[in-house]
C-alpha atoms as a PDB file:
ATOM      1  CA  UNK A   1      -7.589 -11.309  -0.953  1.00  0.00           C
ATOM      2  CA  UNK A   2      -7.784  -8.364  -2.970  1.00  0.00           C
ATOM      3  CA  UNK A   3      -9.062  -5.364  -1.131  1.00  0.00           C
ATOM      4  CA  UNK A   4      -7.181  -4.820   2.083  1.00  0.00           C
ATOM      5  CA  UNK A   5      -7.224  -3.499   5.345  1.00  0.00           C
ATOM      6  CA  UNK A   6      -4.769  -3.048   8.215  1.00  0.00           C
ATOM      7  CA  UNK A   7      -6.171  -4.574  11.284  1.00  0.00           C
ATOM      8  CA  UNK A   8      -5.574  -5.207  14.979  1.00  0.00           C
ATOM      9  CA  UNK A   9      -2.279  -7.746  15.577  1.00  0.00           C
ATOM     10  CA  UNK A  10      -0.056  -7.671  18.457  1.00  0.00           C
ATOM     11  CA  UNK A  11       2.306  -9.895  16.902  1.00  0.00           C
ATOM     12  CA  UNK A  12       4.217  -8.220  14.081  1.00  0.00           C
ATOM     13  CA  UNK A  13       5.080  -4.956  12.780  1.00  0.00           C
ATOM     14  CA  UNK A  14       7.728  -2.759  11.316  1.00  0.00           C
ATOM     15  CA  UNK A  15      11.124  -4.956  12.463  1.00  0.00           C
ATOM     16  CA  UNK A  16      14.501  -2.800  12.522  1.00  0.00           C
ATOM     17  CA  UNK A  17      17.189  -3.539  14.042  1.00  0.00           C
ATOM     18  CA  UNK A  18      16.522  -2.210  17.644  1.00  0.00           C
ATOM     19  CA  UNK A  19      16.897  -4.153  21.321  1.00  0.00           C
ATOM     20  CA  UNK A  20      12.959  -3.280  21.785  1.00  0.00           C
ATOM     21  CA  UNK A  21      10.981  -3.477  18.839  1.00  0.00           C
ATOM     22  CA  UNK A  22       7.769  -2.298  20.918  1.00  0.00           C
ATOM     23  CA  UNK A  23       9.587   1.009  21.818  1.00  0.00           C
ATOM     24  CA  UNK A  24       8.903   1.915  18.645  1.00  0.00           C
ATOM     25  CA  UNK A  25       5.744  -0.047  17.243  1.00  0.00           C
ATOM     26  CA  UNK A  26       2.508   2.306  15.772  1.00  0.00           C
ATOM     27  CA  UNK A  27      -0.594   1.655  14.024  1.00  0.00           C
ATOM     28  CA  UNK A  28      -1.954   2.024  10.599  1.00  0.00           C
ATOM     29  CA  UNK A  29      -5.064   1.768   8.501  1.00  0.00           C
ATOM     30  CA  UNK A  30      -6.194   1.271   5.245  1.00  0.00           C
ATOM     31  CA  UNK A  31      -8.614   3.089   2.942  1.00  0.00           C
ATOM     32  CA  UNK A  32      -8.383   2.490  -1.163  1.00  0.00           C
ATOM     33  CA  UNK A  33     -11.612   5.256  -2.010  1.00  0.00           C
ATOM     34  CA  UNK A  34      -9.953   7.903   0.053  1.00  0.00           C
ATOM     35  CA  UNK A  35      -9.341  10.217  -2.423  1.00  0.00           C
ATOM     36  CA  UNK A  36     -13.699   9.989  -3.148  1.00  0.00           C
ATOM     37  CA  UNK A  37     -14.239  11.259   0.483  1.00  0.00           C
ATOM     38  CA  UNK A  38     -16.294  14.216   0.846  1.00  0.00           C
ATOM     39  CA  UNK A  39     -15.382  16.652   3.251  1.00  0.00           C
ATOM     40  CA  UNK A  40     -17.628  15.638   6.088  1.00  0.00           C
ATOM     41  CA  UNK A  41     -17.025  12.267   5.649  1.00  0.00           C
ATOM     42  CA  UNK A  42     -12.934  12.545   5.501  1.00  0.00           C
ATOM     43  CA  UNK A  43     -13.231  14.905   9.158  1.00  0.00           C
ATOM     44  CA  UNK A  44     -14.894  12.149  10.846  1.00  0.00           C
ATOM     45  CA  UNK A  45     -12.816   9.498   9.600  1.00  0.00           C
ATOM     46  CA  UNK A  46      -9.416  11.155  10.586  1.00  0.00           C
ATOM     47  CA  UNK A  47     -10.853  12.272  14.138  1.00  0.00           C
ATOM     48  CA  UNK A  48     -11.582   8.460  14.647  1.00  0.00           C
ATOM     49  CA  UNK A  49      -8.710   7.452  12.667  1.00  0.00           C
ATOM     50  CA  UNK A  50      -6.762   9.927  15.773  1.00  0.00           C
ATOM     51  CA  UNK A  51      -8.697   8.709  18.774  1.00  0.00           C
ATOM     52  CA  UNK A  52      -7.330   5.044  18.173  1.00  0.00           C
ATOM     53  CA  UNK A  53      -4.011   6.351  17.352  1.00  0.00           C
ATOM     54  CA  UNK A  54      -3.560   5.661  13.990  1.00  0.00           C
ATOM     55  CA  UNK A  55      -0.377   7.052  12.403  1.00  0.00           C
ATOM     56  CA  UNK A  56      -0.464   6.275   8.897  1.00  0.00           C
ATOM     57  CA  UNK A  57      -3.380   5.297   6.347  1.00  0.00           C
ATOM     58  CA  UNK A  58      -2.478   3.343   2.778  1.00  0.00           C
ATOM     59  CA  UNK A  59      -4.645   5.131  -0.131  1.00  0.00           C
ATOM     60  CA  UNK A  60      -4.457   4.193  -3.333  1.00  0.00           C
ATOM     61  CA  UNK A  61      -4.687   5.526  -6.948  1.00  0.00           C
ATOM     62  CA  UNK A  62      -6.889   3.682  -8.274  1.00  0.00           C
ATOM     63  CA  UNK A  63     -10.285   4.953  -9.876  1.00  0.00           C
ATOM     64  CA  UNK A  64     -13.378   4.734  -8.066  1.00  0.00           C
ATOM     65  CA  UNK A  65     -16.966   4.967  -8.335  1.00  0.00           C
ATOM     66  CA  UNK A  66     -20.459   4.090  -7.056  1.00  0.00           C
ATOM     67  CA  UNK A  67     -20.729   3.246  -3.390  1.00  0.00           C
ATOM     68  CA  UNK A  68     -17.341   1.147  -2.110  1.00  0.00           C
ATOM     69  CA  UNK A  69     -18.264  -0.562   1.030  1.00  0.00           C
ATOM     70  CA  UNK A  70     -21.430   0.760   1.447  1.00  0.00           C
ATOM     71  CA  UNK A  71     -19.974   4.781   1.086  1.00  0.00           C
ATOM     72  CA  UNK A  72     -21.244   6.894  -1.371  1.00  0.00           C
ATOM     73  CA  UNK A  73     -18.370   9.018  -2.481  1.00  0.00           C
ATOM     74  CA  UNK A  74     -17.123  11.379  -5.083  1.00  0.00           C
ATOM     75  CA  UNK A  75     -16.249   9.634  -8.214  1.00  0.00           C
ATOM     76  CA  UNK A  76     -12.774   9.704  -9.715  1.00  0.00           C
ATOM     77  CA  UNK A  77     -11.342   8.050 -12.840  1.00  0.00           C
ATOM     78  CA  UNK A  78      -7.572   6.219 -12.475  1.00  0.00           C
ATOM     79  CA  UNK A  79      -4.627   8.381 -13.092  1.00  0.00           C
ATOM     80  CA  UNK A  80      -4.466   6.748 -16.955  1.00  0.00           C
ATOM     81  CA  UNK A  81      -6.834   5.257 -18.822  1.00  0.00           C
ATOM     82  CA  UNK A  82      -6.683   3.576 -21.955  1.00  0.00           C
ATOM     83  CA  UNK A  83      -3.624   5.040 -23.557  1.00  0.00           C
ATOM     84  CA  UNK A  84      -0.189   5.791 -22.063  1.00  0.00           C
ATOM     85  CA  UNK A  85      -0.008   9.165 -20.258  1.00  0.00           C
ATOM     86  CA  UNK A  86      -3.583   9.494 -20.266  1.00  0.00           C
ATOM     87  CA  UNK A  87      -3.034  11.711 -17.081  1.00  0.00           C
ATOM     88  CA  UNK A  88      -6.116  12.912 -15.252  1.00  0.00           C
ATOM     89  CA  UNK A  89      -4.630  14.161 -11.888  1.00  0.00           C
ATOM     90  CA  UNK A  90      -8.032  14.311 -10.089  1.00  0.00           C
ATOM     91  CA  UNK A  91      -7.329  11.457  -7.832  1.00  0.00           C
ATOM     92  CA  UNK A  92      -3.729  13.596  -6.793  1.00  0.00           C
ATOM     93  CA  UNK A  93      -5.147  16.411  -6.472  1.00  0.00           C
ATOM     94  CA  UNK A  94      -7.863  15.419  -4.008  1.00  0.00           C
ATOM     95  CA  UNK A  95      -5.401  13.446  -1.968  1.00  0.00           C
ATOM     96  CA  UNK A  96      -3.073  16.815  -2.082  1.00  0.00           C
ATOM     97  CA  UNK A  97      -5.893  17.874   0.089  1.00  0.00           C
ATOM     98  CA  UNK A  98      -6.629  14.432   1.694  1.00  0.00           C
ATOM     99  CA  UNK A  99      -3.203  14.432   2.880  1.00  0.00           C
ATOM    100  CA  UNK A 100      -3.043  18.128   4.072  1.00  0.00           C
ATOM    101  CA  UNK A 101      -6.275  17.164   6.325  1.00  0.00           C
ATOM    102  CA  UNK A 102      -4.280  14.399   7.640  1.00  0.00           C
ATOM    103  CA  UNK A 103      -1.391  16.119   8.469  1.00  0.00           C
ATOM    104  CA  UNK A 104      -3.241  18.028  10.976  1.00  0.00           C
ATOM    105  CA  UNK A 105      -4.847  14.567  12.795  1.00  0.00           C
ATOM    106  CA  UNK A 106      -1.011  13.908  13.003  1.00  0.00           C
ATOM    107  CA  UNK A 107      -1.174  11.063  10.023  1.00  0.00           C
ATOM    108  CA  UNK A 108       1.003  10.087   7.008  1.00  0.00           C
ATOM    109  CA  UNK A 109      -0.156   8.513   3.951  1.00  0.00           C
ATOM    110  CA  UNK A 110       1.558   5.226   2.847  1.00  0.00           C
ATOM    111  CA  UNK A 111       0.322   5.698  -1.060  1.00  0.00           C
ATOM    112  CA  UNK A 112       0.043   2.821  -3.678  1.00  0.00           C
ATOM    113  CA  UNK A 113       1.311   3.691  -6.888  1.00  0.00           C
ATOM    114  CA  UNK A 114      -1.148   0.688  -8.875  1.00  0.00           C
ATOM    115  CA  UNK A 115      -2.922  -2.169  -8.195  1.00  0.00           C
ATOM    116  CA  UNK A 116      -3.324  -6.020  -9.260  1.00  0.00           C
ATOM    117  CA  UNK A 117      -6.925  -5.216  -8.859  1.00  0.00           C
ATOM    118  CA  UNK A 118      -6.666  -2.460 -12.000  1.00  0.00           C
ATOM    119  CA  UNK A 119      -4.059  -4.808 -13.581  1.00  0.00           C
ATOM    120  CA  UNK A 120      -6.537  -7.613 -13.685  1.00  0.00           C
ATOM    121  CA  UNK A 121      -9.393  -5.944 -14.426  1.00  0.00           C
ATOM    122  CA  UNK A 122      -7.850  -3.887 -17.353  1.00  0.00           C
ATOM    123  CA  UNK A 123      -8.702  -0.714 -15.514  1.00  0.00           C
ATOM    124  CA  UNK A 124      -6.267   0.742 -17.503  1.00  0.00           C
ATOM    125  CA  UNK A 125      -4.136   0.284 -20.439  1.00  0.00           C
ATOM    126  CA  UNK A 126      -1.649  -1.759 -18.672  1.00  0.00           C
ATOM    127  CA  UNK A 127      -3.714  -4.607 -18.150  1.00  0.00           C
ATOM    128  CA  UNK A 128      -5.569  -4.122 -21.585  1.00  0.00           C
ATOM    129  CA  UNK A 129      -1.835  -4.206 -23.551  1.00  0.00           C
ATOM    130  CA  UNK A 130       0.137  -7.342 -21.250  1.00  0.00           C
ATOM    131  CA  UNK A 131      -2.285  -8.512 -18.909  1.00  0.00           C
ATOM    132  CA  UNK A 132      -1.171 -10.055 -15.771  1.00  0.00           C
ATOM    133  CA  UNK A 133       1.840 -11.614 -16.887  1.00  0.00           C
ATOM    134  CA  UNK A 134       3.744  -9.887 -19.675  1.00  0.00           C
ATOM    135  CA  UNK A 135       3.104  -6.474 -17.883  1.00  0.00           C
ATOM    136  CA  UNK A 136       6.196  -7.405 -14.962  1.00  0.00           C
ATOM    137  CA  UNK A 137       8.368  -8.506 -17.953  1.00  0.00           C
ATOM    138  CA  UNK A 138       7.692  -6.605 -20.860  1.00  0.00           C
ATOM    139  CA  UNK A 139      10.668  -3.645 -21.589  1.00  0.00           C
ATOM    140  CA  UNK A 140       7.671  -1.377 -23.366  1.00  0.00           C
ATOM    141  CA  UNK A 141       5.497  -2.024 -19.958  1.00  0.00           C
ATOM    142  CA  UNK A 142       8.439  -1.021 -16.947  1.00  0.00           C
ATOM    143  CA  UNK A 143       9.498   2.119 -19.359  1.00  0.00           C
ATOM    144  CA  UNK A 144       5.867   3.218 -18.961  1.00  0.00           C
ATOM    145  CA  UNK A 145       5.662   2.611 -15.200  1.00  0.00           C
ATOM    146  CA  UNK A 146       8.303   4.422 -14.804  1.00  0.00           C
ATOM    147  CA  UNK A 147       6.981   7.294 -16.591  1.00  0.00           C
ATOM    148  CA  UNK A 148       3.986   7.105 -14.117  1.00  0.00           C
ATOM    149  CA  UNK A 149       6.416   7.027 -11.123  1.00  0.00           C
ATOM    150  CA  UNK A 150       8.266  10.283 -12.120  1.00  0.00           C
ATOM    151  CA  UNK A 151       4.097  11.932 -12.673  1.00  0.00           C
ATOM    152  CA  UNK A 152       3.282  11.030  -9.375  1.00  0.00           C
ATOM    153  CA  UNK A 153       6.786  11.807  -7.285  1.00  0.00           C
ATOM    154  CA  UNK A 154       7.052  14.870  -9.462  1.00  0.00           C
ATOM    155  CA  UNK A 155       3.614  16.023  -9.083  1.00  0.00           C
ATOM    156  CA  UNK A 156       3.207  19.389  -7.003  1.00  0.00           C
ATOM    157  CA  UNK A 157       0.657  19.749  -4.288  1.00  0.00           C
ATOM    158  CA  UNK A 158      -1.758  22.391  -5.049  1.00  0.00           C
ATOM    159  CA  UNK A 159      -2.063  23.075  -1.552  1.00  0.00           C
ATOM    160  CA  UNK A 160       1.752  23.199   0.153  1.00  0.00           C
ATOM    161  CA  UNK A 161       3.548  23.792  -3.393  1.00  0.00           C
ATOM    162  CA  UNK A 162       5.973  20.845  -2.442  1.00  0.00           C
ATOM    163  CA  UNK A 163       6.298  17.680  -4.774  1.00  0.00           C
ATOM    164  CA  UNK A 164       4.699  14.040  -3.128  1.00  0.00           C
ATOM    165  CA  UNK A 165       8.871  12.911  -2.936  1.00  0.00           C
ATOM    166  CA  UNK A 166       9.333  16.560  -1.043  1.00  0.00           C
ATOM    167  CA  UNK A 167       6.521  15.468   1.472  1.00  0.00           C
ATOM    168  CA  UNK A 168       8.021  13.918   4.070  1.00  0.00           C
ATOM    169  CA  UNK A 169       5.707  15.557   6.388  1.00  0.00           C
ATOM    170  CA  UNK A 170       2.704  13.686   4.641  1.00  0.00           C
ATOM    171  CA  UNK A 171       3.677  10.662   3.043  1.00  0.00           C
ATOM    172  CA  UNK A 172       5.424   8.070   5.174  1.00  0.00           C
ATOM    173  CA  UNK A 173       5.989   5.740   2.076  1.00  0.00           C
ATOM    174  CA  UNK A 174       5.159   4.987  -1.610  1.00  0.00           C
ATOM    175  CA  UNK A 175       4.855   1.295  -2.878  1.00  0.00           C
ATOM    176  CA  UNK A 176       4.422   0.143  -6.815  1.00  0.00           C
ATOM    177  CA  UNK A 177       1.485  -1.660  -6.655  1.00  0.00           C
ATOM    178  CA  UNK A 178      -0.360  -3.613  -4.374  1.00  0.00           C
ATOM    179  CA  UNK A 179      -0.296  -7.334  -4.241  1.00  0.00           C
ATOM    180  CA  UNK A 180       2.103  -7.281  -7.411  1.00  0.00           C
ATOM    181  CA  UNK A 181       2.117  -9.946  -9.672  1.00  0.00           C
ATOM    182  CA  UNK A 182      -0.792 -11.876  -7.299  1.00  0.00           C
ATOM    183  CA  UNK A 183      -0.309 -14.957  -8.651  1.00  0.00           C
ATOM    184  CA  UNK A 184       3.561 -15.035  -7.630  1.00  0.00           C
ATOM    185  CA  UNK A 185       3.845 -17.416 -11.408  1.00  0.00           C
ATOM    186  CA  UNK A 186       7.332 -15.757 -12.023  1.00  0.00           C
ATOM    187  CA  UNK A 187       8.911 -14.339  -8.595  1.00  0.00           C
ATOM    188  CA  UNK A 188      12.297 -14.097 -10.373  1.00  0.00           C
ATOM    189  CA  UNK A 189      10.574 -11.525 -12.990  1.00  0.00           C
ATOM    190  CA  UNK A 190       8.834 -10.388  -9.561  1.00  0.00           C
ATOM    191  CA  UNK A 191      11.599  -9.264  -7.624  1.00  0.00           C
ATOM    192  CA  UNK A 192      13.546  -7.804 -10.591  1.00  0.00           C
ATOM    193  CA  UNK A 193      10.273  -5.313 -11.005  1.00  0.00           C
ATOM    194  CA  UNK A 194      10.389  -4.617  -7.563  1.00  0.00           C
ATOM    195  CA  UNK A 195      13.474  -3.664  -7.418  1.00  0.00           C
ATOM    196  CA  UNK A 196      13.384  -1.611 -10.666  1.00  0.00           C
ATOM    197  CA  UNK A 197      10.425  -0.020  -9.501  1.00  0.00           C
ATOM    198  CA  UNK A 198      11.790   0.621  -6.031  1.00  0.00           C
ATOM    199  CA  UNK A 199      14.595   2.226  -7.253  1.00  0.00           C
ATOM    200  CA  UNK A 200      12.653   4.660  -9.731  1.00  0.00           C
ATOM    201  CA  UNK A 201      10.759   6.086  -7.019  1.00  0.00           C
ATOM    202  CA  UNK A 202      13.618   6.269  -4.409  1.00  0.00           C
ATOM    203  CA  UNK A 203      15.720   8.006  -7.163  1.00  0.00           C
ATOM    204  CA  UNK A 204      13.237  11.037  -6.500  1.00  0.00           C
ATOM    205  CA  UNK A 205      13.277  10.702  -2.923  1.00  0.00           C
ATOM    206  CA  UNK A 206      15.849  12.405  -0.287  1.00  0.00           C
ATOM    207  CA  UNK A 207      18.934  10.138   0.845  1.00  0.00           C
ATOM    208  CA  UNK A 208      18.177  11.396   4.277  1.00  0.00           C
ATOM    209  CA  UNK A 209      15.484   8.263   3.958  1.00  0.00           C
ATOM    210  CA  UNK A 210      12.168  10.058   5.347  1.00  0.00           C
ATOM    211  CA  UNK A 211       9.810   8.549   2.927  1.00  0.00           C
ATOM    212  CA  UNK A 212      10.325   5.143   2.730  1.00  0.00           C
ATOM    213  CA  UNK A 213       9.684   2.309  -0.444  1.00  0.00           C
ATOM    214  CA  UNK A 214       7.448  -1.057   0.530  1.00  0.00           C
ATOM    215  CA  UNK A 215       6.583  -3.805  -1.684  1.00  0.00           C
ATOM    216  CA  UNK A 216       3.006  -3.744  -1.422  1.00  0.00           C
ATOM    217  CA  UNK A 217       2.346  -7.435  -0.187  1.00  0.00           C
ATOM    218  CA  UNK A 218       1.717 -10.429  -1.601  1.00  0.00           C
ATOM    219  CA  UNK A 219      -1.461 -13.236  -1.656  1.00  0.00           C
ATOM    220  CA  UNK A 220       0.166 -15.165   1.967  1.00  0.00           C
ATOM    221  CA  UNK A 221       3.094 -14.650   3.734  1.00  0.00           C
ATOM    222  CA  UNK A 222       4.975 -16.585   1.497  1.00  0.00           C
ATOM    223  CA  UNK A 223       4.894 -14.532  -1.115  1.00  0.00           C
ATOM    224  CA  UNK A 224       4.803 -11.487   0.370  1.00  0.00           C
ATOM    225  CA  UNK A 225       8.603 -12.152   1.634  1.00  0.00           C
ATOM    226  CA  UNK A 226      10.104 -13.805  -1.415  1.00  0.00           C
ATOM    227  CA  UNK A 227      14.085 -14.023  -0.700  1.00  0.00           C
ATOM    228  CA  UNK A 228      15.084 -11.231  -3.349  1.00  0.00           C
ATOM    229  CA  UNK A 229      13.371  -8.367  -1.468  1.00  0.00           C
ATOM    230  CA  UNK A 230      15.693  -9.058   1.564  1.00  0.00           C
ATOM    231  CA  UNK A 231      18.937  -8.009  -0.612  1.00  0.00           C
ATOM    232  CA  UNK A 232      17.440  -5.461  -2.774  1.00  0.00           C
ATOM    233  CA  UNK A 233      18.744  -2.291  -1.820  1.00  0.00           C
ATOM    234  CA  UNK A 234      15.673  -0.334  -2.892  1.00  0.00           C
ATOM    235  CA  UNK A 235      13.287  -1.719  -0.521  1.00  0.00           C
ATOM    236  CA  UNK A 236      12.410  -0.356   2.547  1.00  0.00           C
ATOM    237  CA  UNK A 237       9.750  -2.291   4.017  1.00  0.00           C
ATOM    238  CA  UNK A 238       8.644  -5.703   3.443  1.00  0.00           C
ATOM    239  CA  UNK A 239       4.552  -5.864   3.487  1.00  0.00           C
ATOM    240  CA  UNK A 240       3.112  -8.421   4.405  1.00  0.00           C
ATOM    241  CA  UNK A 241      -0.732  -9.484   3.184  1.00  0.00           C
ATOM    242  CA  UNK A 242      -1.362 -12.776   5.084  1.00  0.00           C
ATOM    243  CA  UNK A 243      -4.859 -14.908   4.410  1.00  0.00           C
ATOM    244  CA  UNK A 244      -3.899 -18.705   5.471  1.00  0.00           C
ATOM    245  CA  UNK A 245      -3.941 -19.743   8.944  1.00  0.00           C
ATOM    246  CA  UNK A 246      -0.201 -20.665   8.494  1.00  0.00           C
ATOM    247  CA  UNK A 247       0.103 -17.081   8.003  1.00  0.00           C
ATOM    248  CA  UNK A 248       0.423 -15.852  11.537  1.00  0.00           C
ATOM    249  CA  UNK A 249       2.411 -19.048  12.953  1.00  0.00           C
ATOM    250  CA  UNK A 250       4.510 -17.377  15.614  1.00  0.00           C
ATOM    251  CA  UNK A 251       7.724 -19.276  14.431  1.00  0.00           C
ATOM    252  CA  UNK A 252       6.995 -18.918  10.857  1.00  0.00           C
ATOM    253  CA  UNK A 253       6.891 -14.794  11.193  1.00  0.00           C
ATOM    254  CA  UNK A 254      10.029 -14.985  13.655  1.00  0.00           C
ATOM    255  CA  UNK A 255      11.820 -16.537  10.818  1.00  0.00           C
ATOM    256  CA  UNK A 256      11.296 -13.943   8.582  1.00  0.00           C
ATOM    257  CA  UNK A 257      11.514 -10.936  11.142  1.00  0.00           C
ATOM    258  CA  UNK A 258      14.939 -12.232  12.167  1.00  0.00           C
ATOM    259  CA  UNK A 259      15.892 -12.558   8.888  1.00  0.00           C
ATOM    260  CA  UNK A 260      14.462  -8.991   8.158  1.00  0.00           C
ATOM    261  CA  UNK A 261      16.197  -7.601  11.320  1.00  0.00           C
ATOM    262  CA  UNK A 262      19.723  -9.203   9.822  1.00  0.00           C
ATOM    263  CA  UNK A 263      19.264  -7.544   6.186  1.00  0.00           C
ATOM    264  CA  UNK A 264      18.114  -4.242   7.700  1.00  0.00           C
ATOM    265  CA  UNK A 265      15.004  -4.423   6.654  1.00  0.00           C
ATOM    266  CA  UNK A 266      11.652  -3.255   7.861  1.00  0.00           C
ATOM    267  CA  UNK A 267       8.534  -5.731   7.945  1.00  0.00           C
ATOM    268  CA  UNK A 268       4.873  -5.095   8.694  1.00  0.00           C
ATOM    269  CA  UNK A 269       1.880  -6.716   8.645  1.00  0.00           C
ATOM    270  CA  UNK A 270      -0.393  -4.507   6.062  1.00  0.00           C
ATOM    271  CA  UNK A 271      -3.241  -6.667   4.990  1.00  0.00           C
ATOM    272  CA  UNK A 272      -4.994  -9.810   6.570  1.00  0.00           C
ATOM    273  CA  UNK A 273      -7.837 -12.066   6.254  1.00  0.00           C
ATOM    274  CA  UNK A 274      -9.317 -15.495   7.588  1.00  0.00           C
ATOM    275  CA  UNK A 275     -10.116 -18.431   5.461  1.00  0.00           C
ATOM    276  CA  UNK A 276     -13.734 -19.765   5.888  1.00  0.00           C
ATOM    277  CA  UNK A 277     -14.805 -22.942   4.589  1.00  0.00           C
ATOM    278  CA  UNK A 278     -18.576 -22.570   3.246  1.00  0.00           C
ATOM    279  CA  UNK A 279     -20.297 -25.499   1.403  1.00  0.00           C
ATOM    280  CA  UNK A 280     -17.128 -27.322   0.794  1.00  0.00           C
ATOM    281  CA  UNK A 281     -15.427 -24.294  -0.761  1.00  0.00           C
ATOM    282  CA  UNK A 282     -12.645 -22.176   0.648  1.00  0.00           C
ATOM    283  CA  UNK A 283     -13.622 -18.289   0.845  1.00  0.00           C
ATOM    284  CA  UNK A 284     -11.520 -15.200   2.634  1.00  0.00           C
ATOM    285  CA  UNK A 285     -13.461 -13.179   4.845  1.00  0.00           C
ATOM    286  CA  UNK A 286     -11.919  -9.716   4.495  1.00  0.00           C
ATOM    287  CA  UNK A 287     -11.662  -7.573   7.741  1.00  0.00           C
ATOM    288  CA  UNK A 288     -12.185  -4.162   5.116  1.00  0.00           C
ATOM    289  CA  UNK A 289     -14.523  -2.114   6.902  1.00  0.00           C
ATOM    290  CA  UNK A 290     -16.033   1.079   4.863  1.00  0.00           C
ATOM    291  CA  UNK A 291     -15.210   4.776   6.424  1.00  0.00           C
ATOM    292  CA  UNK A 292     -17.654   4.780   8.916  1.00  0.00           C
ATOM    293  CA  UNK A 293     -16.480   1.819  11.045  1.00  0.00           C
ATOM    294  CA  UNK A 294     -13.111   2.950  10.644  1.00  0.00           C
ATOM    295  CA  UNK A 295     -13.872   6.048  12.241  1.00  0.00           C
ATOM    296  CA  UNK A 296     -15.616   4.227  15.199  1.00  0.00           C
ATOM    297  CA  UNK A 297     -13.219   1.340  15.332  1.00  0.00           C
ATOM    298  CA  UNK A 298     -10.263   1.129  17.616  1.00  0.00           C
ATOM    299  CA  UNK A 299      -9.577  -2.400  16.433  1.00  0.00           C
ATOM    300  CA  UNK A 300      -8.234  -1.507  12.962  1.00  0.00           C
ATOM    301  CA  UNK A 301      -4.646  -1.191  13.009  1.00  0.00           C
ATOM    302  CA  UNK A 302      -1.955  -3.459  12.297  1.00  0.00           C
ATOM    303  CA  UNK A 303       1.600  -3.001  15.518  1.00  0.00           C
ATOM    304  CA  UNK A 304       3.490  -1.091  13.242  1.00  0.00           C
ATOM    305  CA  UNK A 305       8.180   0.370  13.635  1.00  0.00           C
ATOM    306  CA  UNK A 306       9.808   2.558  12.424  1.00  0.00           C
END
């Protein structure tokens, strides 16, 4: 439910308002630890990433460590750490690179600002300060996310000399944080942060619209689509992160894509999961493969428009 991946669906993706919404589907992937790929490991995984036709991978800022998924990697801390500010820019600076080597396999990064993971495991000092709650309402919190926002956006890559919001070439899209406010406990406080947040970052971006603003998902379908995002101007793309069987009804989705398509909106499936049922106990069965099996994998992307 947590760590996600964008897999094979022929049902769903990016919805605009368009008579053929296949004309202009693509596919995507998902990789949290890119920015701990070494170099021999990153080449492989974008020449696989290429030979399936993947056209945009979601990376994340997150730190990492240790062996995600099986990978052994270069570790990185988070972008802060315990105090606000806190900046260590390794993780941008290696996807500077990162995204310069996918640029050239014809990819975009889609790149997640925070997680509910680092939130909830007080990775950081946002979720060692408010915690999983407080931190969407709290005036002190949003100032500071902000301030993170403008870091990133404003950040130069060492390699092209352009800011991230500049780098339309490389980034398809930012989002806030992924699976916001998992829980869904307040979605009022929800979709007020999302729409703060989305506005902070797209008041660095170009009006021409060439690097879009998604929500990150939610725990189902549900509550990846909460009614607020549809009017709130700042959001691009709906994301949807979808775990219950009820989550890929066909009428259910067309519900919310023609609702999507009416609002001008953009939807896509960008994380997904099965429920098991193991010794009387319901467990999701994640579909995140490590960077190995992506590269091999044609059977990894989500039907993605634009």
């Amino acid at each position: 439910m947590k760590l996600l991946s964008f897999i094979a669906a022929s049902l769903f993706g990016f919805s605009s308002i368009t008579t053929t919404l296949a004309a202009k589907s693509f596919s995507a992937s998902n990789l949290y630890y890119a920015a701990g790929l070494k170099d021999e490991q990153s080449e492989k995984l974008l020449k696989g990433l290429q030979s399936a036709g993947i056209k945009v991978l979601r990376v994340w800022l997150d730190g990492q460590s240790g062996q995600p998924k099986g990978t052994p990697i270069n570790p990185y801390k988070p972008l802060e750490g315990n105090s606000p500010q806190s900046w260590d820019d390794t993780v941008l600076k290696r996807l500077d690179a990162f995204m310069v080597k996918a640029h050239a396999h014809n990819i975009k990064l889609l790149i997640s600002l925070h997680s509910y993971n680092a939130l909830e495991g007080e990775k950081d000092f946002y979720g060692q300060r408010w915690g999983t709650g407080d931190f969407y309402k709290n005036h002190e919190a949003k100032e500071h996310f902000k301030k993170r926002i403008d870091h990133v956006l404003t950040h130069k890559n060492t390699i092209t000399g352009k800011t991230w919001a500049q780098s339309s070439d490389y980034i398809f899209a930012f989002e806030a944080q992924n699976e916001a406010m998992h829980s869904n406990k307040d979605p009022d406080s929800l979709v007020k942060w999302q729409c703060d947040m989305g506005a902070a970052i797209k008041s660095h971006l170009s009006s021409k619209g060439d690097i879009l603003v998604s929500t990150g998902g939610g725990s189902y379908l549900a509550t990846s689509l909460l009614d607020g995002y549809f009017s709130c101007p700042s959001l691009d793309i709906l994301a949807i992160h979808a775990y219950g069987t009820g989550d890929f009804d066909k009428a259910a989705l067309t519900k919310y894509v023609d609702k999507a398509k009416a609002k001008g909106k953009k939807t896509c499936y960008a994380g997904m999961g099965r429920m098991l049922h193991k010794h009387g106990k319901q467990q999701v069965h994640l579909r995140q493969l490590d960077w190995r099996r992506q590269a091999r994998s044609k059977h990894q992307a989500v039907g993605c428009q634009h």
